[in-house]
PDB file of N, CA and C in Angstrom:
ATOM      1  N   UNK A   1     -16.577  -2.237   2.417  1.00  0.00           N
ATOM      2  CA  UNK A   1     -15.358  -1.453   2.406  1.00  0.00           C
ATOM      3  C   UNK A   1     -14.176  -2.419   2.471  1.00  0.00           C
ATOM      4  N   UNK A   2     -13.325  -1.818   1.379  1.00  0.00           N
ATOM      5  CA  UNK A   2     -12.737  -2.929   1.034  1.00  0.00           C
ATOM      6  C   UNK A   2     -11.349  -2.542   1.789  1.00  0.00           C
ATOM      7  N   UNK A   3     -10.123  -2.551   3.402  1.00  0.00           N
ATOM      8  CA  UNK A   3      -8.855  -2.190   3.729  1.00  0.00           C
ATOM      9  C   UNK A   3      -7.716  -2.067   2.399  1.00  0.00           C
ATOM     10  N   UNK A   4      -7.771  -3.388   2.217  1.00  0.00           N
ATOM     11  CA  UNK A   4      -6.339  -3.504   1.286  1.00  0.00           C
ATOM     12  C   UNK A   4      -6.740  -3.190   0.064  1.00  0.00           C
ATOM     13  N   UNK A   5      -7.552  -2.501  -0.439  1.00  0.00           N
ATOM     14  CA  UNK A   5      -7.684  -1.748  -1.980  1.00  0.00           C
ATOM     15  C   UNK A   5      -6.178  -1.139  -2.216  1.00  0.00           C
ATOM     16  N   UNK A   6      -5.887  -0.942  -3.361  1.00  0.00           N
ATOM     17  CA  UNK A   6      -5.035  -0.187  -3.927  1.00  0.00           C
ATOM     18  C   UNK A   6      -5.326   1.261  -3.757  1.00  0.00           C
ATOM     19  N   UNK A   7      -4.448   2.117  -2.346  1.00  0.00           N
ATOM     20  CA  UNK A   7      -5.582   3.363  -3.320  1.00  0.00           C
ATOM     21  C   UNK A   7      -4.593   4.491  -2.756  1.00  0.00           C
ATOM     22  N   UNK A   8      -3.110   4.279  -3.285  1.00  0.00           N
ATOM     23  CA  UNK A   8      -2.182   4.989  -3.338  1.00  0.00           C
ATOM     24  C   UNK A   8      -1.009   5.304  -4.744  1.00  0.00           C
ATOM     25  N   UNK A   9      -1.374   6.460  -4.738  1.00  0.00           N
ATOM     26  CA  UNK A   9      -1.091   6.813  -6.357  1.00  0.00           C
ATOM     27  C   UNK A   9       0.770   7.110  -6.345  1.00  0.00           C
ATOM     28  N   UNK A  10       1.189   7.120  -7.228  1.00  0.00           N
ATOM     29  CA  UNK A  10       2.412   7.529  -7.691  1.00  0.00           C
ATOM     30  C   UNK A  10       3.244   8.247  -6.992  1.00  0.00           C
ATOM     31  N   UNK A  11       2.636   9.332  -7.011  1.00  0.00           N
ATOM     32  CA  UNK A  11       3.670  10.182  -6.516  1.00  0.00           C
ATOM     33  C   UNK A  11       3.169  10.314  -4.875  1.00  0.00           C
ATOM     34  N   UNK A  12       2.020  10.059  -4.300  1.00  0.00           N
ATOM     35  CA  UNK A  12       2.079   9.611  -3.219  1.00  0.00           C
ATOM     36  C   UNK A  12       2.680   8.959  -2.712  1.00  0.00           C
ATOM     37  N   UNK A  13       2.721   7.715  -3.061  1.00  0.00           N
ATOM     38  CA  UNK A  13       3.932   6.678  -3.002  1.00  0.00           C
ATOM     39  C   UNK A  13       5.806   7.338  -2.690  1.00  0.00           C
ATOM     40  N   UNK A  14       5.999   7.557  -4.144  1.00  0.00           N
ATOM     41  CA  UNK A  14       7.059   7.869  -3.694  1.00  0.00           C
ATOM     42  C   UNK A  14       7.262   9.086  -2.953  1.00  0.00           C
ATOM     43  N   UNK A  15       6.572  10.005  -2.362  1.00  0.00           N
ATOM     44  CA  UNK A  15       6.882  10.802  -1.311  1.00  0.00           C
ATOM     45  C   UNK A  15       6.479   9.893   0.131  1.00  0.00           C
ATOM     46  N   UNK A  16       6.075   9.085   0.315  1.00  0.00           N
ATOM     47  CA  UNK A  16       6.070   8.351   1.530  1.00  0.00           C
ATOM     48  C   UNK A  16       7.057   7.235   1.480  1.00  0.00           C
ATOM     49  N   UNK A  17       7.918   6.698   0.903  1.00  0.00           N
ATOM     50  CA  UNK A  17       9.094   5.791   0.554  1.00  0.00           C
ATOM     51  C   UNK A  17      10.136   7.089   0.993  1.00  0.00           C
ATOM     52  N   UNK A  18      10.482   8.175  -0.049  1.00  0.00           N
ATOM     53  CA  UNK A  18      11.153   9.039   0.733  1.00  0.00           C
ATOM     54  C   UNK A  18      11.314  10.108   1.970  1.00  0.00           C
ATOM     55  N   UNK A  19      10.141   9.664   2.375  1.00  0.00           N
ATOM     56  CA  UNK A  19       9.596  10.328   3.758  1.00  0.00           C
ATOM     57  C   UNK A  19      10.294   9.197   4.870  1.00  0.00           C
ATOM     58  N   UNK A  20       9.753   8.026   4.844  1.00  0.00           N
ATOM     59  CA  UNK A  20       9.761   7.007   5.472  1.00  0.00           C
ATOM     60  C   UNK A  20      11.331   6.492   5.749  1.00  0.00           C
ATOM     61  N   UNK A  21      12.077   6.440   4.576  1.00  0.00           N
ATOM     62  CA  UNK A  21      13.650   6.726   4.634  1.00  0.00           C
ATOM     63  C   UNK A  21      13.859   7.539   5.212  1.00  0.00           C
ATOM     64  N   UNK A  22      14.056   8.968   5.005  1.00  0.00           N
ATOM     65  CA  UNK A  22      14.543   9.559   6.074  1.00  0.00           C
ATOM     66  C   UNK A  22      14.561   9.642   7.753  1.00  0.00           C
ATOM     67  N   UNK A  23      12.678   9.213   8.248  1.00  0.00           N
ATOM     68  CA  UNK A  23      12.445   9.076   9.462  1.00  0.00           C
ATOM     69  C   UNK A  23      13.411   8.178   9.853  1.00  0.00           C
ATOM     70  N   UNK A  24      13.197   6.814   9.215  1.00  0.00           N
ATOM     71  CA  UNK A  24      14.175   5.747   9.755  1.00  0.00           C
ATOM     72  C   UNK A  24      15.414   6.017  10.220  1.00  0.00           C
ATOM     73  N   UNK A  25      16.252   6.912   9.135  1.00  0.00           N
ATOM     74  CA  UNK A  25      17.076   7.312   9.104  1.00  0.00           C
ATOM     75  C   UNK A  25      17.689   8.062  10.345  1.00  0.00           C
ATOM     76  N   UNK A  26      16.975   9.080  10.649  1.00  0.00           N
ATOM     77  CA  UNK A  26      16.988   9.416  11.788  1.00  0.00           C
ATOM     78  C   UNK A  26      17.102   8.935  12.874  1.00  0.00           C
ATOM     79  N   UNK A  27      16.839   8.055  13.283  1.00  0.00           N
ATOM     80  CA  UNK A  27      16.767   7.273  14.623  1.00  0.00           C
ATOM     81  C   UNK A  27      18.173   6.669  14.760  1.00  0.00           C
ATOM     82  N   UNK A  28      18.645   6.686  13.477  1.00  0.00           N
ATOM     83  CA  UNK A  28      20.130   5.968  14.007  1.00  0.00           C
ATOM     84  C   UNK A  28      20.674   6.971  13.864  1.00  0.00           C
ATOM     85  N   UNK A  29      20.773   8.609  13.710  1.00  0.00           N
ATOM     86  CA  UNK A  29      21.642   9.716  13.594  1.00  0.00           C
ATOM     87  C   UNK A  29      21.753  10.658  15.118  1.00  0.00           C
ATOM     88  N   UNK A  30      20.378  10.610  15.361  1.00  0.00           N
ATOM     89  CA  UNK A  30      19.965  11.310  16.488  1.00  0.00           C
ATOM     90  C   UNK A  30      18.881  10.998  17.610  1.00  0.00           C
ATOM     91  N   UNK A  31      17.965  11.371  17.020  1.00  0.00           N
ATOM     92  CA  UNK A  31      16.956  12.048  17.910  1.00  0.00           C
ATOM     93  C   UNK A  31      16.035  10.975  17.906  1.00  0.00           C
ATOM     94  N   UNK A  32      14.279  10.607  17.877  1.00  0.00           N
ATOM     95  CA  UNK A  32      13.692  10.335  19.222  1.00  0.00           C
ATOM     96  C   UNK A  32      13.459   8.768  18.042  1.00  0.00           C
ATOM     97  N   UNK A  33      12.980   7.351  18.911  1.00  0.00           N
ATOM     98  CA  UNK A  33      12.501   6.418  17.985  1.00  0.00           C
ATOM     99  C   UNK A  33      11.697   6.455  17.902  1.00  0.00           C
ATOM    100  N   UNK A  34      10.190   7.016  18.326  1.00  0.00           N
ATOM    101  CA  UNK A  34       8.465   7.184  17.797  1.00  0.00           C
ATOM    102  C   UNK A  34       8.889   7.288  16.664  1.00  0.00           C
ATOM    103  N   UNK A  35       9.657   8.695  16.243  1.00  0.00           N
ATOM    104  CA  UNK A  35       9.754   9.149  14.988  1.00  0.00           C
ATOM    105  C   UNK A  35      10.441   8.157  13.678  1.00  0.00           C
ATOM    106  N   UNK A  36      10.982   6.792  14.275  1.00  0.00           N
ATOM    107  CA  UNK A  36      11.130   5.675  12.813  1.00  0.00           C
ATOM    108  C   UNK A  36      10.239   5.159  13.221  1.00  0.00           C
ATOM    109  N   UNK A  37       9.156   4.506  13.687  1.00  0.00           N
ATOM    110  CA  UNK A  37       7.750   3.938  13.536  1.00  0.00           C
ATOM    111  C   UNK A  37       6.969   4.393  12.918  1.00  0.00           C
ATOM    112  N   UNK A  38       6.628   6.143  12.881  1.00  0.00           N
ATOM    113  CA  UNK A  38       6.341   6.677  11.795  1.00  0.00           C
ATOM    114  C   UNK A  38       6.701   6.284  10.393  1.00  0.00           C
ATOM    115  N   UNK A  39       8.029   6.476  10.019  1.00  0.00           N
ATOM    116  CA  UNK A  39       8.666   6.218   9.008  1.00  0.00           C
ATOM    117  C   UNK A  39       8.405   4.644   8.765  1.00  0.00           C
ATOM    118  N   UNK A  40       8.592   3.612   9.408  1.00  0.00           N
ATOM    119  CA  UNK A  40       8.111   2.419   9.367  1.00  0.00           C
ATOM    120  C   UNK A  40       7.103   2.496   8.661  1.00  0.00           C
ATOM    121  N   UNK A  41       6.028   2.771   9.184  1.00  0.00           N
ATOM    122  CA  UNK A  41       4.584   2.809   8.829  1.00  0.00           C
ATOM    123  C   UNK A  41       4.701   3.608   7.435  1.00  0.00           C
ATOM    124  N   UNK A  42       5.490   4.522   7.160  1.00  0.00           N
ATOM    125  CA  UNK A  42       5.041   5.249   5.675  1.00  0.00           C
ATOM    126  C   UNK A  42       6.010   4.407   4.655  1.00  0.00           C
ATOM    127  N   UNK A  43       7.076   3.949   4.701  1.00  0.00           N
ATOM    128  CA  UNK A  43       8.125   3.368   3.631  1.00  0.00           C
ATOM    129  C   UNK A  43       6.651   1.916   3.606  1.00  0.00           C
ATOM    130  N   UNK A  44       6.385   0.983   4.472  1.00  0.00           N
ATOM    131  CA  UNK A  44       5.474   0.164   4.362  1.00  0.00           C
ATOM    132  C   UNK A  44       3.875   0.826   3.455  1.00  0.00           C
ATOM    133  N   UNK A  45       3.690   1.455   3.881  1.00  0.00           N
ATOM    134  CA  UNK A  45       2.186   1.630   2.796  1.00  0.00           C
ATOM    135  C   UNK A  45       2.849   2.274   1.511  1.00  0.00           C
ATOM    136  N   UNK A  46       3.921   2.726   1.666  1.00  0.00           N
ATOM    137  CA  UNK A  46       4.045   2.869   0.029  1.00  0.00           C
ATOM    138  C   UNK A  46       4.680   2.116  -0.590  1.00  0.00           C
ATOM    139  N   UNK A  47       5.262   1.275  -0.326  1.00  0.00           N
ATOM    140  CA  UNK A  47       6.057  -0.457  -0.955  1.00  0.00           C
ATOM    141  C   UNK A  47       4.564  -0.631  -1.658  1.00  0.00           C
ATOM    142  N   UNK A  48       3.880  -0.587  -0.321  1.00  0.00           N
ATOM    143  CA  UNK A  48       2.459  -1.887  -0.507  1.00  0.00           C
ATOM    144  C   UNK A  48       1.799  -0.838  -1.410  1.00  0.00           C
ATOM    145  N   UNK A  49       1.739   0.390  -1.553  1.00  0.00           N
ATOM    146  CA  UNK A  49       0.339   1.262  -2.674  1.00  0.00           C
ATOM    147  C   UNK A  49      -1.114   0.801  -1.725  1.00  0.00           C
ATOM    148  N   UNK A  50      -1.014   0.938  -0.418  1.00  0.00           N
ATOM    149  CA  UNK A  50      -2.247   0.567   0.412  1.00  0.00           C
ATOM    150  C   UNK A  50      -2.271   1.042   1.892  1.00  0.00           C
ATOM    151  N   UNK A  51      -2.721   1.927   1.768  1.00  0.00           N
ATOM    152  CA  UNK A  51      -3.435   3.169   3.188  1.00  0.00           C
ATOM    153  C   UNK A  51      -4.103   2.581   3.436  1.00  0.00           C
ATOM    154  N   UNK A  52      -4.528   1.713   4.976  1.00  0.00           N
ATOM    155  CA  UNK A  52      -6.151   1.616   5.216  1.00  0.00           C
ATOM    156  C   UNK A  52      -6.648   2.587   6.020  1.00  0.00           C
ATOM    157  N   UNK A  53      -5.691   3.816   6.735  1.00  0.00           N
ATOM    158  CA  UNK A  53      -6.679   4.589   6.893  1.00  0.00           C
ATOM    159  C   UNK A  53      -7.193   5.556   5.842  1.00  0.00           C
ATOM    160  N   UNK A  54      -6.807   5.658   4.405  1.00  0.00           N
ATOM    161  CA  UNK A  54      -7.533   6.320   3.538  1.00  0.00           C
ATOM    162  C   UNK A  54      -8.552   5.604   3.027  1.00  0.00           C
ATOM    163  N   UNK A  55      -8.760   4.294   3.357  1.00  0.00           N
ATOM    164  CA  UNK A  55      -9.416   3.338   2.974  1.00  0.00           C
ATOM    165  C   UNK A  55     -10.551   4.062   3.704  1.00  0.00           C
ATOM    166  N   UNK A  56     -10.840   4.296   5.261  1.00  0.00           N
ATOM    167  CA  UNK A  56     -11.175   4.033   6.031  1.00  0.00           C
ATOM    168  C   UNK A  56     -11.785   5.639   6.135  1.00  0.00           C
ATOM    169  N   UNK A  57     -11.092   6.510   5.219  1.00  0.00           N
ATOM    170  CA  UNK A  57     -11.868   7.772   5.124  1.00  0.00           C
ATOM    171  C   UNK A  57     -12.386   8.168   3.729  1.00  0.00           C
ATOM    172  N   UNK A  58     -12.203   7.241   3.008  1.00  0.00           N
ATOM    173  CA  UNK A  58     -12.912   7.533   1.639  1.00  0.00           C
ATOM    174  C   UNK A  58     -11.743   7.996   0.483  1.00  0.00           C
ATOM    175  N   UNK A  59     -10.605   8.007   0.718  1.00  0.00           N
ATOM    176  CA  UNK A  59      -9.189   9.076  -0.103  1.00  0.00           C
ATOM    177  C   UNK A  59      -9.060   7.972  -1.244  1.00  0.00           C
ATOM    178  N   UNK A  60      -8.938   8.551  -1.953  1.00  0.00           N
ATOM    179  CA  UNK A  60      -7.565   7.772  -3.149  1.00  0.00           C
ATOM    180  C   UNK A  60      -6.991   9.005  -3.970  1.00  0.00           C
ATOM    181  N   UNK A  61      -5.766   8.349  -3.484  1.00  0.00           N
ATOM    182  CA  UNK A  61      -4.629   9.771  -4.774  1.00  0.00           C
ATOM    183  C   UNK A  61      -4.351   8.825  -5.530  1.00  0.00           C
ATOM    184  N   UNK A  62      -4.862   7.790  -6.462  1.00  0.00           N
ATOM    185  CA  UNK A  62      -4.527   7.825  -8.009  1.00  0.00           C
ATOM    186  C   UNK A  62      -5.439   8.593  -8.712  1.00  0.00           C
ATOM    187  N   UNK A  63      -4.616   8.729  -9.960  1.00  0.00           N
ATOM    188  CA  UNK A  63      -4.910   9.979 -11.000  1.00  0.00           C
ATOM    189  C   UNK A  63      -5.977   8.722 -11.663  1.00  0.00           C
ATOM    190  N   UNK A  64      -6.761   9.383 -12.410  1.00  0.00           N
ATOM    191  CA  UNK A  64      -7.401   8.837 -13.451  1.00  0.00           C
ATOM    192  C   UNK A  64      -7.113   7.471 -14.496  1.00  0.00           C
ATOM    193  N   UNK A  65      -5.788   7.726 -14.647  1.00  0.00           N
ATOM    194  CA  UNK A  65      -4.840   6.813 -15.372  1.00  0.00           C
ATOM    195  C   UNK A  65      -4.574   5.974 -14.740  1.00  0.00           C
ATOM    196  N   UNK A  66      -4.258   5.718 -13.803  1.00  0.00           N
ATOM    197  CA  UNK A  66      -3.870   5.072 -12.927  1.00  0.00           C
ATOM    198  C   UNK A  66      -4.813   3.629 -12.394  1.00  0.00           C
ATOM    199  N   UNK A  67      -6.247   4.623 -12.030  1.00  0.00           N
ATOM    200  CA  UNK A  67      -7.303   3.616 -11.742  1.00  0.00           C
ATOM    201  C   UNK A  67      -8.021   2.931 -13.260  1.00  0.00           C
ATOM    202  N   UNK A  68      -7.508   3.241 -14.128  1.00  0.00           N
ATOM    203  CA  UNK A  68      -8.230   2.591 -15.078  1.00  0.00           C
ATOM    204  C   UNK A  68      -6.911   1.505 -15.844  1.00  0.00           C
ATOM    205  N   UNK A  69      -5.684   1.605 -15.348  1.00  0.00           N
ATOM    206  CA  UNK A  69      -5.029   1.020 -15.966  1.00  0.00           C
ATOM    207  C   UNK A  69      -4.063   1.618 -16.867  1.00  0.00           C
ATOM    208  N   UNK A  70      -3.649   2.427 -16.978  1.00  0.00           N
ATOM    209  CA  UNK A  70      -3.184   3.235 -18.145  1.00  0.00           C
ATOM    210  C   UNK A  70      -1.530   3.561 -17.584  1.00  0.00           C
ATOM    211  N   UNK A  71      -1.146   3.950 -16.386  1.00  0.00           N
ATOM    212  CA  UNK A  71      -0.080   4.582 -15.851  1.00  0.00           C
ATOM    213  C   UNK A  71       0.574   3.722 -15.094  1.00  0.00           C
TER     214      UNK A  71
END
């Protein structure tokens, strides 16, 4: 089992880049800082396209295209 596989698809990605922004975001507007470590952690695996806990449960959200090269 391989951690650092690639095994974060597109639009996964960019919903955890814009997830991860906003958490951050938050912490300097209001409310609690757990909640940008979260965000930490998601803007980081989607820069990188590498979950190891999906690694670590069997997941990959790339499409077809994607894993073969195509997208």
């Amino acid at each position: 089992m391989n951690l650092f596989k690639h095994n974060v698809g597109k639009v996964d990605r960019i919903i955890r880049i814009v997830l991860g922004v906003l958490l951050i975001g938050n912490v300097f507007y209001a409310l609690q800082h757990p909640v940008g470590w979260i965000g930490v952690i998601l803007l980081i695996t989607g820069i990188a396209g590498i979950c190891p806990l999906y690694s670590l449960l069997g997941f990959n959200t790339k499409s077809v295209g994607e894993k073969i090269g195509l997208k």
